[in-house]
Protein backbone atom coordinates (compact mmCIF):
# COMPACT_ATOMS: atom_id res chain seq x y z
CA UNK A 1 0.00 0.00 0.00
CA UNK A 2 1.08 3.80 -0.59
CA UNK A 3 0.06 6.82 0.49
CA UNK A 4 0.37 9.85 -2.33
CA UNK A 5 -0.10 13.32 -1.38
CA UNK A 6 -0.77 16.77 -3.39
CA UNK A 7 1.25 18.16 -1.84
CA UNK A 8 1.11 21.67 -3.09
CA UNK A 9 -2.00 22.93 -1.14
CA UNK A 10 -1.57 20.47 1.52
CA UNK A 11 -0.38 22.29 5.27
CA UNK A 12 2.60 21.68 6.47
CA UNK A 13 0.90 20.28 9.89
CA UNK A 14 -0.71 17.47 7.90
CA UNK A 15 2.52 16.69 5.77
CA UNK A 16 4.04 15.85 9.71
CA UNK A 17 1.38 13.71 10.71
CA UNK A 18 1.82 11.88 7.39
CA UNK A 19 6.00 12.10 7.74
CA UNK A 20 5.65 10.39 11.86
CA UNK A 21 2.72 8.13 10.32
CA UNK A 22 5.21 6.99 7.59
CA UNK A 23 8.42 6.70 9.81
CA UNK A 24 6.07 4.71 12.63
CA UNK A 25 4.24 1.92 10.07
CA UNK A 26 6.86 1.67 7.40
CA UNK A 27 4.48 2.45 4.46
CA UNK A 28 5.67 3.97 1.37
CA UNK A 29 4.49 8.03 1.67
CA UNK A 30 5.50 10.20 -1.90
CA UNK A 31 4.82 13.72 -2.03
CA UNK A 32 3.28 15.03 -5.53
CA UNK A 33 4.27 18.96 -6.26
CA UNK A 34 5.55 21.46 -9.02
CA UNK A 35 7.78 23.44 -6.36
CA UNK A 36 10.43 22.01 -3.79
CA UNK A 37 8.88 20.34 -0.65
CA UNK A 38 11.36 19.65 2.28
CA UNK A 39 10.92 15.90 3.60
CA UNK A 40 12.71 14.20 6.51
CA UNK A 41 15.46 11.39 4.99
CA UNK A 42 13.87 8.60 4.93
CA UNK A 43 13.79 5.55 2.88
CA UNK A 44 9.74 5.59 3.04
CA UNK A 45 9.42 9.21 2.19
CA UNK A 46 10.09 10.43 -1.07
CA UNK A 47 9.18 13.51 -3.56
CA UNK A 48 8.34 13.73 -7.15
CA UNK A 49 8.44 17.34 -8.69
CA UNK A 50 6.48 18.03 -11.58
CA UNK A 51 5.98 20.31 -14.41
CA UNK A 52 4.63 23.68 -13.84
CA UNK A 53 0.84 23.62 -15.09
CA UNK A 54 -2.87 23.44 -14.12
CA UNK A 55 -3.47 19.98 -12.83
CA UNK A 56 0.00 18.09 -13.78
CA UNK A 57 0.41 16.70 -10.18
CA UNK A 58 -2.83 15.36 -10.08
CA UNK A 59 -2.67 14.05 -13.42
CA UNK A 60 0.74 12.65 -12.03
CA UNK A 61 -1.33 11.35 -9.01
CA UNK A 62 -3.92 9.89 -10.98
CA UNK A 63 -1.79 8.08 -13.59
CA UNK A 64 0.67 6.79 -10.45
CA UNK A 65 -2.40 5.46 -7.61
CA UNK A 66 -3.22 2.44 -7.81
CA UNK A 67 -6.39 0.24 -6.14
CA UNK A 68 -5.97 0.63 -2.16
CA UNK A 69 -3.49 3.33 -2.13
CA UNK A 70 -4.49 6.39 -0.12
CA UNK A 71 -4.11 9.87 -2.04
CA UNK A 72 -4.28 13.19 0.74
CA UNK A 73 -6.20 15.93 -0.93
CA UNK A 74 -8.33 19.13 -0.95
CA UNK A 75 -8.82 19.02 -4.59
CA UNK A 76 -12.44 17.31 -4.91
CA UNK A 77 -12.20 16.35 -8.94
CA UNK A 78 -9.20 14.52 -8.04
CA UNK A 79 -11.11 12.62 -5.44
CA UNK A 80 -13.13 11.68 -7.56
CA UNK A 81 -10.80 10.05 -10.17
CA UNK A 82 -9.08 8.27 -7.30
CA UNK A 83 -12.33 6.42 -5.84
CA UNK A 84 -12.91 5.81 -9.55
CA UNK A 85 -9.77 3.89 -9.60
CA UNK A 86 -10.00 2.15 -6.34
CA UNK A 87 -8.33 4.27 -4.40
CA UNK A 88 -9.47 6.23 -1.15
CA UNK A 89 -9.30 9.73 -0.66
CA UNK A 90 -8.54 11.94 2.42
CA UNK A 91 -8.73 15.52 2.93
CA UNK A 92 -6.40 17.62 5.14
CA UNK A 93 -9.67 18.54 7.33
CA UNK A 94 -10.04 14.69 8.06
CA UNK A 95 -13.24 14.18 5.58
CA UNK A 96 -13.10 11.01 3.61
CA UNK A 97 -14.44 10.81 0.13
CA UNK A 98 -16.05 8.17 -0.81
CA UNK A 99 -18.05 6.65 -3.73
CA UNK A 100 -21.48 7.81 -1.61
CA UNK A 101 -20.27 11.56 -0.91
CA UNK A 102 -18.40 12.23 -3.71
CA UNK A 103 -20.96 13.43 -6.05
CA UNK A 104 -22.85 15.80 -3.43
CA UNK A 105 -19.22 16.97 -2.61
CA UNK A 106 -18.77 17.65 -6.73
CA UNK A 107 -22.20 19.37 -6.90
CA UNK A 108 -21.04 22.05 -3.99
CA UNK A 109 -17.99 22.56 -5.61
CA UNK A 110 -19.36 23.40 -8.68
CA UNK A 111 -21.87 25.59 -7.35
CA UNK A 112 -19.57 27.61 -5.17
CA UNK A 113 -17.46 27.86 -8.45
CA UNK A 114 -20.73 29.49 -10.33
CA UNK A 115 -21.00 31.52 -7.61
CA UNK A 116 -17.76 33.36 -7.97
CA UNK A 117 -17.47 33.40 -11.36
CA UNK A 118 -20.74 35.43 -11.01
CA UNK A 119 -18.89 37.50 -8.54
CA UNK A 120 -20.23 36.94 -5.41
CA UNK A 121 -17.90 36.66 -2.58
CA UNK A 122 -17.90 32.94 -1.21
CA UNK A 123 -14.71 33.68 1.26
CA UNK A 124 -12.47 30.11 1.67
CA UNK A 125 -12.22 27.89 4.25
CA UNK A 126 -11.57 28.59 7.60
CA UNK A 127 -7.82 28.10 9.24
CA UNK A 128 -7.14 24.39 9.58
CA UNK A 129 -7.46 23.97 13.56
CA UNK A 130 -6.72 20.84 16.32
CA UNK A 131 -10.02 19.40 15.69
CA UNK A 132 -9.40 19.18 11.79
CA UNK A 133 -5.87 18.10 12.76
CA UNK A 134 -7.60 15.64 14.84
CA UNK A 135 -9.89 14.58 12.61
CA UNK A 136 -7.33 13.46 9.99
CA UNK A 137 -5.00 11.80 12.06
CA UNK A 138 -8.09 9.77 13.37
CA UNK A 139 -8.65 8.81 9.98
CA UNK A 140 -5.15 8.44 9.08
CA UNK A 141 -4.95 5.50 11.88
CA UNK A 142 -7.82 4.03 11.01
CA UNK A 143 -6.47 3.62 7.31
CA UNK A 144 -3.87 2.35 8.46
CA UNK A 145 -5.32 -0.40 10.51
CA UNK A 146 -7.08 -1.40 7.67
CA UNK A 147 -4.37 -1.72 5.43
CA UNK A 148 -2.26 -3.20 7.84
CA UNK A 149 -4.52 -6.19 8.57
């Protein structure tokens, strides 16, 4: 099993949780991104830079994941190309996507989208805080588990 990560909107908080989750279990962690992200040394851990572009490290993602694998992400479309693959995907805030959710989780995104393209202010998320922090780790372990079994 591997864990992927897009790593180019993901916080830095979440990218430790993943690095001590990675060092602690021994799975295979790889960090997706078109800039430079700083990872412990590690033989589990590892970084692939991509092209500059709209969506190249989730097309990288995507192309790379395989059924099982675990891919960390905000990015909704590219949750939903993972569970279409078999894969399962996490977001920093703790929510899993799954085949169920997915589509409502689509719909919202492309209404908020419509929204600002109309020009109506939708503000972003709020800060991530302990209980999203929380949240994902919770989920992070009980990936793991599974996987691990």
């Amino acid at each position: 099993m591997k864990i992927w990560v897009d790593a180019d909107a993901c916080p830095v908080v979440i990218k430790e949780i993943l690095f001590r989750a990675a060092q602690r279990t021994g799975i295979q962690l790889t960090l997706v991104a078109n800039q430079p992200v700083r990872i412990p040394p590690s033989r589990n851990i590892s970084f692939l830079r991509v092209s500059q572009g709209f969506d190249v490290a989730d097309n990288e993602i995507v192309k790379r994941v395989e059924t099982g694998h675990l891919v960390i992400t905000a990015d909704i479309p590219l949750a939903a190309e993972i569970i279409e693959k078999g894969g399962t995907a996490l977001n920093p805030r703790g929510e899993l996507y799954t085949a169920e959710n997915i589509k409502d989780r689509l719909q919202m995104r492309d209404f908020m989208d419509t929204l600002r393209s109309s020009g109506i202010q939708t503000g972003g998320p709020p800060p991530l805080d302990q209980g999203d922090r929380q949240a994902f780790a919770n989920q992070l372990d009980r990936w793991l588990s599974r996987v691990k079994r």
